[in-house]
Structure formats: structure tokens, C-alpha cells
C-alpha atoms as a PDB file:
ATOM      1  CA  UNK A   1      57.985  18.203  -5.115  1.00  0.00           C
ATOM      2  CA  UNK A   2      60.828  20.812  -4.864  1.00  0.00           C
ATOM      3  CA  UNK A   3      62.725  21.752  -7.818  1.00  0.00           C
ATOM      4  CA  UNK A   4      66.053  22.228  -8.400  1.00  0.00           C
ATOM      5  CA  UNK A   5      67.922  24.800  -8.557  1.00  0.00           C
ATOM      6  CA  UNK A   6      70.566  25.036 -11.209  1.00  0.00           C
ATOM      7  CA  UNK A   7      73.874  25.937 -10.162  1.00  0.00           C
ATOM      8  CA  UNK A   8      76.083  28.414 -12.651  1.00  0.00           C
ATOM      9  CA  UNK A   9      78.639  26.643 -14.216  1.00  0.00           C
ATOM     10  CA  UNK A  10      81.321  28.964 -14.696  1.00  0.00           C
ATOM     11  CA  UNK A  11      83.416  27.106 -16.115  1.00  0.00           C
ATOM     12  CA  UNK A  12      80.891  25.857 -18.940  1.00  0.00           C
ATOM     13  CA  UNK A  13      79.917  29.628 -19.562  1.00  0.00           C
ATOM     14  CA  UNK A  14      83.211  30.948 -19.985  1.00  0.00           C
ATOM     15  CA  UNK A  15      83.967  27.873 -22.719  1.00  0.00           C
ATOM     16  CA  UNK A  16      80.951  29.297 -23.978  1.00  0.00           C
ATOM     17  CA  UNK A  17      81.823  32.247 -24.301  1.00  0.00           C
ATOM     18  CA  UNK A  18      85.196  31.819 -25.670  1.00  0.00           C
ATOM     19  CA  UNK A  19      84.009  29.415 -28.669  1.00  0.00           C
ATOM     20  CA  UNK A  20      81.199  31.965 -29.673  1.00  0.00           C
ATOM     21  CA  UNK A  21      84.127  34.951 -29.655  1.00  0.00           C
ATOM     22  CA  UNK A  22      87.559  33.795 -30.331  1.00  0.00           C
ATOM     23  CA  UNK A  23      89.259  31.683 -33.022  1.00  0.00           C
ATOM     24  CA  UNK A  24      91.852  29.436 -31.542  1.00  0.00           C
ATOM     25  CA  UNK A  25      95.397  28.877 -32.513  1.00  0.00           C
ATOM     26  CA  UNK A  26      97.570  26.031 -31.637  1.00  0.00           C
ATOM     27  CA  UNK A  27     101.443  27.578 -31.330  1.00  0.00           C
ATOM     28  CA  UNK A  28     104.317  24.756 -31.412  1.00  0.00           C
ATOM     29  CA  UNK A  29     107.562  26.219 -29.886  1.00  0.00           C
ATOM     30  CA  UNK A  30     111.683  24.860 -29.760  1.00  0.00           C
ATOM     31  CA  UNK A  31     112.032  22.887 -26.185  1.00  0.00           C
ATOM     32  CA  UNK A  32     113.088  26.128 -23.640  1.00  0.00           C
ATOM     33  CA  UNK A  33     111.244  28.696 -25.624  1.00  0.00           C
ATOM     34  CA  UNK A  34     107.893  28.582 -23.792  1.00  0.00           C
ATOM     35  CA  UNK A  35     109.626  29.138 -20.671  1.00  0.00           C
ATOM     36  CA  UNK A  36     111.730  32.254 -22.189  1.00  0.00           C
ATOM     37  CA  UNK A  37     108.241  33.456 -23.914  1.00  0.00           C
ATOM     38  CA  UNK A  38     107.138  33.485 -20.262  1.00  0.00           C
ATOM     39  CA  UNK A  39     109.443  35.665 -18.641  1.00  0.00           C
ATOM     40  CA  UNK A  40     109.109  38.190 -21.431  1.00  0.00           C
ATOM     41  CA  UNK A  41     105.311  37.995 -21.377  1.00  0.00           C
ATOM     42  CA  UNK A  42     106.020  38.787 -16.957  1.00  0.00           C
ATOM     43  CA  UNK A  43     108.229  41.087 -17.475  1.00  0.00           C
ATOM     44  CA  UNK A  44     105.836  43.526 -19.691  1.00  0.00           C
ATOM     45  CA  UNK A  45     103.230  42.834 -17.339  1.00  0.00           C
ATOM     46  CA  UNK A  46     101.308  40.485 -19.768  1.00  0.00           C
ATOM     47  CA  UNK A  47      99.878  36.871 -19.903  1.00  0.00           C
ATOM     48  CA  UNK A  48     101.540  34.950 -22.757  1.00  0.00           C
ATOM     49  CA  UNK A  49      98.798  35.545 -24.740  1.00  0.00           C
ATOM     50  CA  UNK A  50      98.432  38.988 -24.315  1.00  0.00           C
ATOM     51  CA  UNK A  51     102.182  39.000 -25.385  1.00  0.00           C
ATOM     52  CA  UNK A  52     102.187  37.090 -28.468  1.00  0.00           C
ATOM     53  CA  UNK A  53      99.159  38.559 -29.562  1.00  0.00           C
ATOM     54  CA  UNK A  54     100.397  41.778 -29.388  1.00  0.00           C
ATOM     55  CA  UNK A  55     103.408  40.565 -31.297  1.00  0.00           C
ATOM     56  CA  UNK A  56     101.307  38.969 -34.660  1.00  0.00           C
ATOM     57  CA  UNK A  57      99.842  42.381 -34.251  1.00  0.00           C
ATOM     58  CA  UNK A  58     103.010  44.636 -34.451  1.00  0.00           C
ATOM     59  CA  UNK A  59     104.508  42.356 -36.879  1.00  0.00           C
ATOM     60  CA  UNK A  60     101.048  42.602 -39.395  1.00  0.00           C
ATOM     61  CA  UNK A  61     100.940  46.235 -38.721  1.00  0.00           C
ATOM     62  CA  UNK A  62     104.378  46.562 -39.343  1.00  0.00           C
ATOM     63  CA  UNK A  63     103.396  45.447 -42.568  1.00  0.00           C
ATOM     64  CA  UNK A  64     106.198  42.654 -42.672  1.00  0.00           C
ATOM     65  CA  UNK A  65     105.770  39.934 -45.113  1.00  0.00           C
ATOM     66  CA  UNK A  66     108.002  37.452 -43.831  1.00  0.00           C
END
């Protein structure tokens, strides 16, 4: 009898991977204000997560409080 081979699942290993490394954040916006968050995140040359991340960032470095 031949075994099988497994085949990598890249999807499964980069779910994986992102449960083991990242906390996750569900974000509720207005209706229109994804699609504006968009074209900002484009325009800087950033995914929308890149974008907003770097925005809780500035705003806790900034040392803001509300």
C-alpha cells in the first residue's frame, strides 16, 4: 500500500498562524465610511489594516485620552 501524501494547506496554516500571533478586533463603521477608510488606506500605500493600525498607534502614542 502507498501512502499519502499530505498536501500543505495554506490556508489552514496561515489561520494558524494568525490565532497563535494576533488578537482580533471587530471595527463597526457609519454606512460610506469603510469605503472612504479605503481610499485613505490606498492612497498612503497601505491595506486598511495597516492604516488603522497605525492610527490606534499615533493616537495612544500621542498620548490622547479621548
Amino acid at each position: 500500500m502507498q501512502k499519502e501524501k499530505k498536501e500543505f494547506d495554506q490556508i489552514k496554516y496561515q489561520n494558524k498562524f494568525i490565532k497563535e500571533k494576533y488578537d482580533r478586533i471587530n471595527l463597526t463603521v457609519p454606512k460610506g465610511e469603510k469605503a472612504a477608510i479605503k481610499e485613505k488606506a490606498e492612497a498612503a500605500g497601505e491595506s486598511v489594516n495597516e492604516y488603522i493600525n497605525q492610527a490606534i498607534k499615533k493616537r495612544m502614542e500621542s498620548g490622547e485620552n479621548a
